[in-house]
N, C-alpha and C. Protein backbone atom coordinates (compact mmCIF):
# COMPACT_ATOMS: atom_id res chain seq x y z
N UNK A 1 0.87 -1.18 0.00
CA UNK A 1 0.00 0.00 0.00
C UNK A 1 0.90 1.23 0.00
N UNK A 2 0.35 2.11 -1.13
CA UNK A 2 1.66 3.37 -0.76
C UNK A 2 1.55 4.54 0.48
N UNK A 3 2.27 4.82 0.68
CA UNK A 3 2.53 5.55 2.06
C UNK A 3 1.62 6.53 2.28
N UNK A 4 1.12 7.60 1.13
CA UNK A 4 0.43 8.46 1.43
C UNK A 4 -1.31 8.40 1.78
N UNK A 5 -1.38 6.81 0.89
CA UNK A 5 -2.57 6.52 1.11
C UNK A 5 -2.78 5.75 2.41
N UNK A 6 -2.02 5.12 3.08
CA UNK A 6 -1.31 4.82 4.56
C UNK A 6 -1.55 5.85 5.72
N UNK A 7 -1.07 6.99 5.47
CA UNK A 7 -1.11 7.90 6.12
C UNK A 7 -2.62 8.63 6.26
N UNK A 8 -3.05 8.99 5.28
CA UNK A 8 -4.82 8.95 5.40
C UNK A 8 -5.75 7.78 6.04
N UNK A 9 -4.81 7.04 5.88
CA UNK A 9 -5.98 5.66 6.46
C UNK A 9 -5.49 5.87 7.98
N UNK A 10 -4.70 6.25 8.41
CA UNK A 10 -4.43 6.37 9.92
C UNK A 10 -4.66 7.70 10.29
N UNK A 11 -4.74 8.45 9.77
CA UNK A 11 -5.44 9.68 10.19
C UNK A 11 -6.91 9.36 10.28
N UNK A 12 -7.82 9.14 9.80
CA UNK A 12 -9.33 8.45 9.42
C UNK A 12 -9.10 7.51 10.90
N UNK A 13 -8.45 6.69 10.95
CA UNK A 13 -9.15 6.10 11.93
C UNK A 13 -8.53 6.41 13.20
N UNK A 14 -7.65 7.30 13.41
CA UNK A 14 -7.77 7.61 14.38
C UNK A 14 -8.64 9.35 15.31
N UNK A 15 -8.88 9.41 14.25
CA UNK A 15 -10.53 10.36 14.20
C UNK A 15 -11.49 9.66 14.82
N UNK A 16 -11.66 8.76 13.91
CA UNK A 16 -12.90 7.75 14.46
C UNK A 16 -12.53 6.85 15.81
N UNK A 17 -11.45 7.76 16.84
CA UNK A 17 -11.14 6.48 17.65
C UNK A 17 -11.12 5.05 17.83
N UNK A 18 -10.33 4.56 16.56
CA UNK A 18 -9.45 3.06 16.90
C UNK A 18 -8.23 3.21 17.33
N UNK A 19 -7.85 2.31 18.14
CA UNK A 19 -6.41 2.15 18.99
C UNK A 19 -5.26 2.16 18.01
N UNK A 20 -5.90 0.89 16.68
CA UNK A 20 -4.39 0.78 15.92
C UNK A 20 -5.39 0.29 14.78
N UNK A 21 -4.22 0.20 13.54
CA UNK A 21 -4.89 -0.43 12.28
C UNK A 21 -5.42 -1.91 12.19
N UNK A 22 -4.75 -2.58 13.03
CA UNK A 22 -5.54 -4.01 12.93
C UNK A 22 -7.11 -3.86 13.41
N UNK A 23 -7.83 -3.54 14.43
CA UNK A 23 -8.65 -3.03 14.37
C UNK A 23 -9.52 -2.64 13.27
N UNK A 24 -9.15 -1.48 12.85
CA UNK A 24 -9.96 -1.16 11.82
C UNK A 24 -10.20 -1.78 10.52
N UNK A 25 -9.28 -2.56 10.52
CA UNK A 25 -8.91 -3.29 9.48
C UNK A 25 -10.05 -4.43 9.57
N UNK A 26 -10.26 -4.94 10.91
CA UNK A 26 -11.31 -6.26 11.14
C UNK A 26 -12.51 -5.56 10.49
N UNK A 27 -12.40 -4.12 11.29
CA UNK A 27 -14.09 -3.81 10.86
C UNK A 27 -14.56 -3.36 9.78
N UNK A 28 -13.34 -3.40 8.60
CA UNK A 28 -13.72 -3.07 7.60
C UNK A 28 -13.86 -3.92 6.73
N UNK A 29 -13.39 -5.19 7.09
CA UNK A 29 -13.29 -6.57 6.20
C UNK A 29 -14.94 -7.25 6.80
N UNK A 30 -15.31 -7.00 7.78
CA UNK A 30 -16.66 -7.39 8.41
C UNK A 30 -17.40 -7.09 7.87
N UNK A 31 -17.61 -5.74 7.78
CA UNK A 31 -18.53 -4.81 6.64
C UNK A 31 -18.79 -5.02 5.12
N UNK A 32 -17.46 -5.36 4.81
CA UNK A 32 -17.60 -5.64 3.22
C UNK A 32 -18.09 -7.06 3.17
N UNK A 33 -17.56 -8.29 4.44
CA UNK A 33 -18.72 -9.12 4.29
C UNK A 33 -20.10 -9.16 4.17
N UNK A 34 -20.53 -8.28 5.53
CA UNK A 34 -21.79 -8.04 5.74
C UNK A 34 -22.60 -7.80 4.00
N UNK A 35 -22.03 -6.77 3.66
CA UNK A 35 -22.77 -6.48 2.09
C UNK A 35 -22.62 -7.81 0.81
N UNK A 36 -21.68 -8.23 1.33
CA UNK A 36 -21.70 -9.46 0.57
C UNK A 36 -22.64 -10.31 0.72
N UNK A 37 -22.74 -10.64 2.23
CA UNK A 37 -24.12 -11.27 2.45
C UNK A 37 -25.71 -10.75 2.05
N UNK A 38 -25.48 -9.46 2.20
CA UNK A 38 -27.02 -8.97 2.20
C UNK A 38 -27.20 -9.09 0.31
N UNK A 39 -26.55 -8.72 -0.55
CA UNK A 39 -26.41 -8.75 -1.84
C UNK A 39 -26.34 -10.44 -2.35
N UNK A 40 -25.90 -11.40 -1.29
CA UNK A 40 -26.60 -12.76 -1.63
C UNK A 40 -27.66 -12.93 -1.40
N UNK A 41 -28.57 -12.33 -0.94
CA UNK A 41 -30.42 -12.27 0.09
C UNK A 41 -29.72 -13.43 1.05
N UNK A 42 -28.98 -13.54 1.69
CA UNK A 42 -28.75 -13.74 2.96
C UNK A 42 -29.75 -13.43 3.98
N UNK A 43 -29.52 -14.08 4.80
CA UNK A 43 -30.43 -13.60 6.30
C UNK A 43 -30.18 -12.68 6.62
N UNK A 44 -30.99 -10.89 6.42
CA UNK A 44 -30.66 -9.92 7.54
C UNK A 44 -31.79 -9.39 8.45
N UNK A 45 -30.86 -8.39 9.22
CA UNK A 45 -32.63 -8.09 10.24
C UNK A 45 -31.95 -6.39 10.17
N UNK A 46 -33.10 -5.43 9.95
CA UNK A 46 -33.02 -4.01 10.03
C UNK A 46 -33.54 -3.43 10.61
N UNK A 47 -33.70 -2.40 10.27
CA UNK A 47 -34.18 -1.45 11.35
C UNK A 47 -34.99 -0.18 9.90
N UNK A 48 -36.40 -0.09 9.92
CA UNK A 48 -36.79 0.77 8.89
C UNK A 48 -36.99 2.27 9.17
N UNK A 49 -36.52 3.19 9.25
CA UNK A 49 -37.06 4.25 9.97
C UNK A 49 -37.43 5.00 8.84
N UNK A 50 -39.03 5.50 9.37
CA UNK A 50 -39.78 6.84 8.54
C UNK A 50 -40.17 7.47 9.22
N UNK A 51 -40.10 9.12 8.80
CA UNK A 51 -41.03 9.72 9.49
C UNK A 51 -42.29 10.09 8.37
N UNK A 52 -43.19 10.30 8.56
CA UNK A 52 -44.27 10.63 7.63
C UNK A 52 -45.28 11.52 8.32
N UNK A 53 -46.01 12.43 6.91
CA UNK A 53 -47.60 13.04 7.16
C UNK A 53 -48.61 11.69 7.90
N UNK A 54 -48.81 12.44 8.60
CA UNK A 54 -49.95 10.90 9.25
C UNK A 54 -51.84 11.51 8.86
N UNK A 55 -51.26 12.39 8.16
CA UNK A 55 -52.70 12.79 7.31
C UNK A 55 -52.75 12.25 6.28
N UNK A 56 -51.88 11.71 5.18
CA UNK A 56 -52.02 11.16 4.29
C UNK A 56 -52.30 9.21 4.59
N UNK A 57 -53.56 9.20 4.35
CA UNK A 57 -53.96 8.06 4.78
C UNK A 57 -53.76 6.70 3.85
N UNK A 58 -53.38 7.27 2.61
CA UNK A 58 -52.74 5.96 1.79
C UNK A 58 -52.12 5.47 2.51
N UNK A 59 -51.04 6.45 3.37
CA UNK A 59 -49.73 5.82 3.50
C UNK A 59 -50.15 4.82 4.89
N UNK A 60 -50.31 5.83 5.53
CA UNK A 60 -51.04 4.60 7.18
C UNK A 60 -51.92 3.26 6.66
N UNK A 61 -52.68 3.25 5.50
CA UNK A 61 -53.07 1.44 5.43
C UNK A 61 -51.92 0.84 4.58
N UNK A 62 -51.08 1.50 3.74
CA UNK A 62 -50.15 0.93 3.05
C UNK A 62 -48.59 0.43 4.36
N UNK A 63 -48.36 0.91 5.23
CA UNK A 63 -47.70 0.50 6.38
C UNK A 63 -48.28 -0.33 6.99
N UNK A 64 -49.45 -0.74 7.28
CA UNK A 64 -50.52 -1.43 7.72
C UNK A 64 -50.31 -3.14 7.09
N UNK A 65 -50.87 -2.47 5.97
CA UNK A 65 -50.64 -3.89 4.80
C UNK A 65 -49.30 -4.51 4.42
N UNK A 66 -48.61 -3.29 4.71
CA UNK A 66 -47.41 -4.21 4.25
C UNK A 66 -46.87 -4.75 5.64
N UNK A 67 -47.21 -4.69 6.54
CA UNK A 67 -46.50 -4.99 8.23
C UNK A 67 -47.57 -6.38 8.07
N UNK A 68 -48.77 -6.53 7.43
CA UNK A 68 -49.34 -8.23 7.51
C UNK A 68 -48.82 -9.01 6.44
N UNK A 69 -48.59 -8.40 5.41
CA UNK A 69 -48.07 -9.06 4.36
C UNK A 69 -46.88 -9.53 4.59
N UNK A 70 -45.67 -9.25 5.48
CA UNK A 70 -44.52 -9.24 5.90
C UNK A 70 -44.80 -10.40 7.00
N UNK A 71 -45.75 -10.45 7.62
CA UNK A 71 -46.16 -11.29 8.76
C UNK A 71 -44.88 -11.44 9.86
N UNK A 72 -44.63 -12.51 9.81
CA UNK A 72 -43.05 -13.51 10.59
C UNK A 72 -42.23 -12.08 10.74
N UNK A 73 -41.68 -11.93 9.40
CA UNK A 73 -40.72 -11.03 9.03
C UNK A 73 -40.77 -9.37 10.12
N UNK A 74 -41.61 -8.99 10.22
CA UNK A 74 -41.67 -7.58 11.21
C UNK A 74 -41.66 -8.86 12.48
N UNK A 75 -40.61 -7.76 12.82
CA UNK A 75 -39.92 -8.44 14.46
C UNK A 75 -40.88 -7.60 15.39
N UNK A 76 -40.79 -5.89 15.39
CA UNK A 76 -41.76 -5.37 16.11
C UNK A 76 -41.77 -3.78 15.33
N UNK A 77 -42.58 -3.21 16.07
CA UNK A 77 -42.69 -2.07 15.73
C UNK A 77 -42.79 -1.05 16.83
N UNK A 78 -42.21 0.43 16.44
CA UNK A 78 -42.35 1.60 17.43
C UNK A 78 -43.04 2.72 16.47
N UNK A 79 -43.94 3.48 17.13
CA UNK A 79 -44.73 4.50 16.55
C UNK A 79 -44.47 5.43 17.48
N UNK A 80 -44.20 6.62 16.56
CA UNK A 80 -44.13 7.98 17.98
C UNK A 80 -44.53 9.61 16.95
N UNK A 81 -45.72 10.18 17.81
CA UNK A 81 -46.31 11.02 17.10
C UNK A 81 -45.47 12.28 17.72
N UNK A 82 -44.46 12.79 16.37
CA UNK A 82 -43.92 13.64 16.89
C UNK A 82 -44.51 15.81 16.71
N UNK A 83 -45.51 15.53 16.05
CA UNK A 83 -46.29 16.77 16.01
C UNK A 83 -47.98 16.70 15.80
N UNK A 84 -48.36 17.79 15.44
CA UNK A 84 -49.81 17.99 14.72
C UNK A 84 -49.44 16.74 13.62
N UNK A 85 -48.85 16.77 12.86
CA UNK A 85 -48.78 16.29 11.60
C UNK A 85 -47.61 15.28 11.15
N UNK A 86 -47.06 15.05 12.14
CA UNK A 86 -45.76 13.91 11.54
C UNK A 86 -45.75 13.12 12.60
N UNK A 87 -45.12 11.87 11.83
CA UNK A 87 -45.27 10.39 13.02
C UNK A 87 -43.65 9.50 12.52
N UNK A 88 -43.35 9.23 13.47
CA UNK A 88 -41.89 8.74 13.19
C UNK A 88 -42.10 7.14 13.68
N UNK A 89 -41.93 6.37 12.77
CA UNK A 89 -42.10 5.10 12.71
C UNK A 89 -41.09 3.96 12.44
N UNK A 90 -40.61 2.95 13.71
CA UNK A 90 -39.59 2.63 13.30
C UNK A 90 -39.91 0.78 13.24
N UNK A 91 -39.85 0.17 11.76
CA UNK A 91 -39.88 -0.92 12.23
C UNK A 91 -38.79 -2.15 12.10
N UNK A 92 -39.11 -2.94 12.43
CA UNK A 92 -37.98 -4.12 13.04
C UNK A 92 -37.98 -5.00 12.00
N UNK A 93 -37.38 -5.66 11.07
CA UNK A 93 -37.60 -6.48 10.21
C UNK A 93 -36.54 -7.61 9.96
N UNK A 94 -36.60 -9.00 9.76
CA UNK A 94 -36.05 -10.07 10.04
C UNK A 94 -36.61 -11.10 8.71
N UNK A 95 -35.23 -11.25 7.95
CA UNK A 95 -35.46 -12.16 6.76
C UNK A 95 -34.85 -12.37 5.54
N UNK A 96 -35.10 -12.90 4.41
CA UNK A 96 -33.82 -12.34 3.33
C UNK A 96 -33.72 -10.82 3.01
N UNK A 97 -32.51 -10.58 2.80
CA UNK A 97 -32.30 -9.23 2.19
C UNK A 97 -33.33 -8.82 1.30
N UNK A 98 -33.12 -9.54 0.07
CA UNK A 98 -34.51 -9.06 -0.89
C UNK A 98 -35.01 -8.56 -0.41
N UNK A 99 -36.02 -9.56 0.31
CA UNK A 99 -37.35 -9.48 0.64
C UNK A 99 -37.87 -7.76 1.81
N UNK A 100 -36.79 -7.85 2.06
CA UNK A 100 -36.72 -6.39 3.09
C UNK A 100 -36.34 -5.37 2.47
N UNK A 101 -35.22 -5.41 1.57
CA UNK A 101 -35.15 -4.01 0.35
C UNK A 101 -35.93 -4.05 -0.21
N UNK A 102 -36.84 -4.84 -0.47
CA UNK A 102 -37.92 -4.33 -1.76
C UNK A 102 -38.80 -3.98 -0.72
N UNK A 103 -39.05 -4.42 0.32
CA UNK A 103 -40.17 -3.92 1.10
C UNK A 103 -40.22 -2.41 1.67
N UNK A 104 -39.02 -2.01 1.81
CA UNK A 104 -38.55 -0.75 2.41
C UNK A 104 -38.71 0.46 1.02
N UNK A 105 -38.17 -0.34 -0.10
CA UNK A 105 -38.21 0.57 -0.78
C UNK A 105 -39.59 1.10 -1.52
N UNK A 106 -40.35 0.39 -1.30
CA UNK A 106 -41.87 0.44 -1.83
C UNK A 106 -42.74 1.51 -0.62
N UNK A 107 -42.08 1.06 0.88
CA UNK A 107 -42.84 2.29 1.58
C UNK A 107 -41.81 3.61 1.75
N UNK A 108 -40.54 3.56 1.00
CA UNK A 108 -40.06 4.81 1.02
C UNK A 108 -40.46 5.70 -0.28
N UNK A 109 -41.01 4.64 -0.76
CA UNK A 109 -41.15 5.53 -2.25
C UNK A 109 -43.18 6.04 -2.20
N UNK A 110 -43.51 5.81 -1.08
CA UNK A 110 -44.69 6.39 -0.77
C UNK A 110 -45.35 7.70 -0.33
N UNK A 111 -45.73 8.13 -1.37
CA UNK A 111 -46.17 9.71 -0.98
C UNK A 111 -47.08 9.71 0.73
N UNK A 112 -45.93 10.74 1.07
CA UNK A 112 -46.43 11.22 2.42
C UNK A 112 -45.26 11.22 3.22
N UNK A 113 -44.28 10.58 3.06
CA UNK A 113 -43.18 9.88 3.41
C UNK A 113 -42.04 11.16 3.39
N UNK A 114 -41.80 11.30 4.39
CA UNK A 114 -40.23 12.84 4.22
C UNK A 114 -39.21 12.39 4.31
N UNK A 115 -39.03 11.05 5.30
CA UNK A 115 -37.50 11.03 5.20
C UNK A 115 -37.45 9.50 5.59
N UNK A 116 -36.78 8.81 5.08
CA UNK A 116 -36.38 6.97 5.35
C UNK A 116 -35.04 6.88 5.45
N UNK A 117 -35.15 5.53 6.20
CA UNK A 117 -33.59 4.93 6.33
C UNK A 117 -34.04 3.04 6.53
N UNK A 118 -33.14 2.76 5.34
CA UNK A 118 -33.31 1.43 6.07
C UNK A 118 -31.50 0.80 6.60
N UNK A 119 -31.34 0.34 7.56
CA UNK A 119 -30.34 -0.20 7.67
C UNK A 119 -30.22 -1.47 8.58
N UNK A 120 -29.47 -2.46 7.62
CA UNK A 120 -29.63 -4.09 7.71
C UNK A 120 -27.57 -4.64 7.88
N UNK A 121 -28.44 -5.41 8.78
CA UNK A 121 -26.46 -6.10 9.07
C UNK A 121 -26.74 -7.74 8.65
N UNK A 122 -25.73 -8.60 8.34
CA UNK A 122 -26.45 -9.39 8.37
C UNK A 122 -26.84 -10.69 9.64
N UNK A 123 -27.82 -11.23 9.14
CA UNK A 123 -28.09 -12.64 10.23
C UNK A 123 -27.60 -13.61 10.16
N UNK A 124 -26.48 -14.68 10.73
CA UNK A 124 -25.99 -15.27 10.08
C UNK A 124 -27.37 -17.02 10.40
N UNK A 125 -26.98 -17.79 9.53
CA UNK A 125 -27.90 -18.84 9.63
C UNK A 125 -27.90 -19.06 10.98
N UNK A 126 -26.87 -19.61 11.43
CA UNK A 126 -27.06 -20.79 12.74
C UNK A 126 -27.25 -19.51 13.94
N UNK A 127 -27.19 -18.65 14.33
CA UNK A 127 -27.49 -18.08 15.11
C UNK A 127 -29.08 -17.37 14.56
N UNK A 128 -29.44 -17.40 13.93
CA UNK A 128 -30.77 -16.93 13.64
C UNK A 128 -31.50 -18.21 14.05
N UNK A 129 -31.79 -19.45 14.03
CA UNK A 129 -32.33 -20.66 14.50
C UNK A 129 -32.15 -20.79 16.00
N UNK A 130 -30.56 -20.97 16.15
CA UNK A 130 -30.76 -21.03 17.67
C UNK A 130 -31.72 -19.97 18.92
N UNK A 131 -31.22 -18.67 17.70
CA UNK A 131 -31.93 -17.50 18.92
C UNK A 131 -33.68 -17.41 18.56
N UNK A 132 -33.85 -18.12 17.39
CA UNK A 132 -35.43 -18.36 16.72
C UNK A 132 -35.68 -19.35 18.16
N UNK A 133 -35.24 -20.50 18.60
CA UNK A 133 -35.74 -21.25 19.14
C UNK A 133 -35.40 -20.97 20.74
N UNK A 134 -34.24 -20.15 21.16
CA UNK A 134 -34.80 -19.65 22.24
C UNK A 134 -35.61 -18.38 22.85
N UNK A 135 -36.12 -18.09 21.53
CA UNK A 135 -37.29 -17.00 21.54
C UNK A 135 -38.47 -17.70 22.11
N UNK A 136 -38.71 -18.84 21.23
CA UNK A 136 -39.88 -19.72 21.52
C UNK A 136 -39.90 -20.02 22.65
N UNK A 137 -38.83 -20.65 23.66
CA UNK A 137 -38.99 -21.04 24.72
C UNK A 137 -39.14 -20.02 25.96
N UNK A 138 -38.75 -18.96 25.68
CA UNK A 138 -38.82 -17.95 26.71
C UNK A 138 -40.22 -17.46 26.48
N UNK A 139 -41.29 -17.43 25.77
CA UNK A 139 -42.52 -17.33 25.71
C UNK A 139 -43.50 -18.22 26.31
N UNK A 140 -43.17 -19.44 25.89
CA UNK A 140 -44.00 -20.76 26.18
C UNK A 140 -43.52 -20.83 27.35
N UNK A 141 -42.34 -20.32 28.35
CA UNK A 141 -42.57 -20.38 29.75
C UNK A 141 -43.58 -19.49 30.58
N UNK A 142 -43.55 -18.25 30.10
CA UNK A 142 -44.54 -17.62 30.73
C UNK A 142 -45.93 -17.77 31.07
């Protein structure tokens, strides 16, 4: 690697407080996995955030419909009415990549809608089953 581009990469991360380059180095090779995975429709789980007009009522049954249509997949949801007129809505989503980018992008591309974010890491298989099945059991005890 040449030196000057060396020297920027350690300036950068030590901005961003890392100790040393190995470090940053893990978390940047993690990351470029992560997208590797999500770009295979891998297992991910995100986080959808909108805020929206909550007067425009397309959009409230179209969030609606798509949170049953999604079924399994919405992990949970948070609603918070932050004026007269806007509602900031954040939901939880768990499943292939696809299936969650296209879903996100269909209610970001919904009139009423001011501002979105979706952001997804990925799930890896065997820990998505195991923690699937001790979900189940911590319910069925109660």
């Amino acid at each position: 690697m040449d030196a000057d581009l060396l020297l920027r990469f350690d300036e950068h991360i030590g901005a961003k407080g890392y100790g040393n380059r190995s470090e940053a180095l893990r978390d940047l090779v993690r990351a470029d996995l992560v997208n590797a995975h999500l770009k295979r429709d891998g297992l991910a789980v995100a986080t959808l955030t909108l805020v929206y007009d909550h007067h425009v009522r397309e959009l409230s049954e179209k969030l609606t419909d798509m949170q049953h249509d999604l079924g399994e997949h919405v992990v949970s949801t948070l609603h918070v009415h932050l004026d007269h007129d806007h509602c900031l809505e954040v939901i939880v989503l768990r499943g292939p990549a696809g299936l969650i980018q296209s879903a996100a992008d269909r209610l970001l591309a919904t009139k009423g809608v001011k501002h979105g974010r979706l952001v997804a890491t990925a799930l890896p298989e065997k820990s998505h089953h195991h923690h699937a099945d001790e979900h189940e059991h911590e319910h069925g005890a109660r």
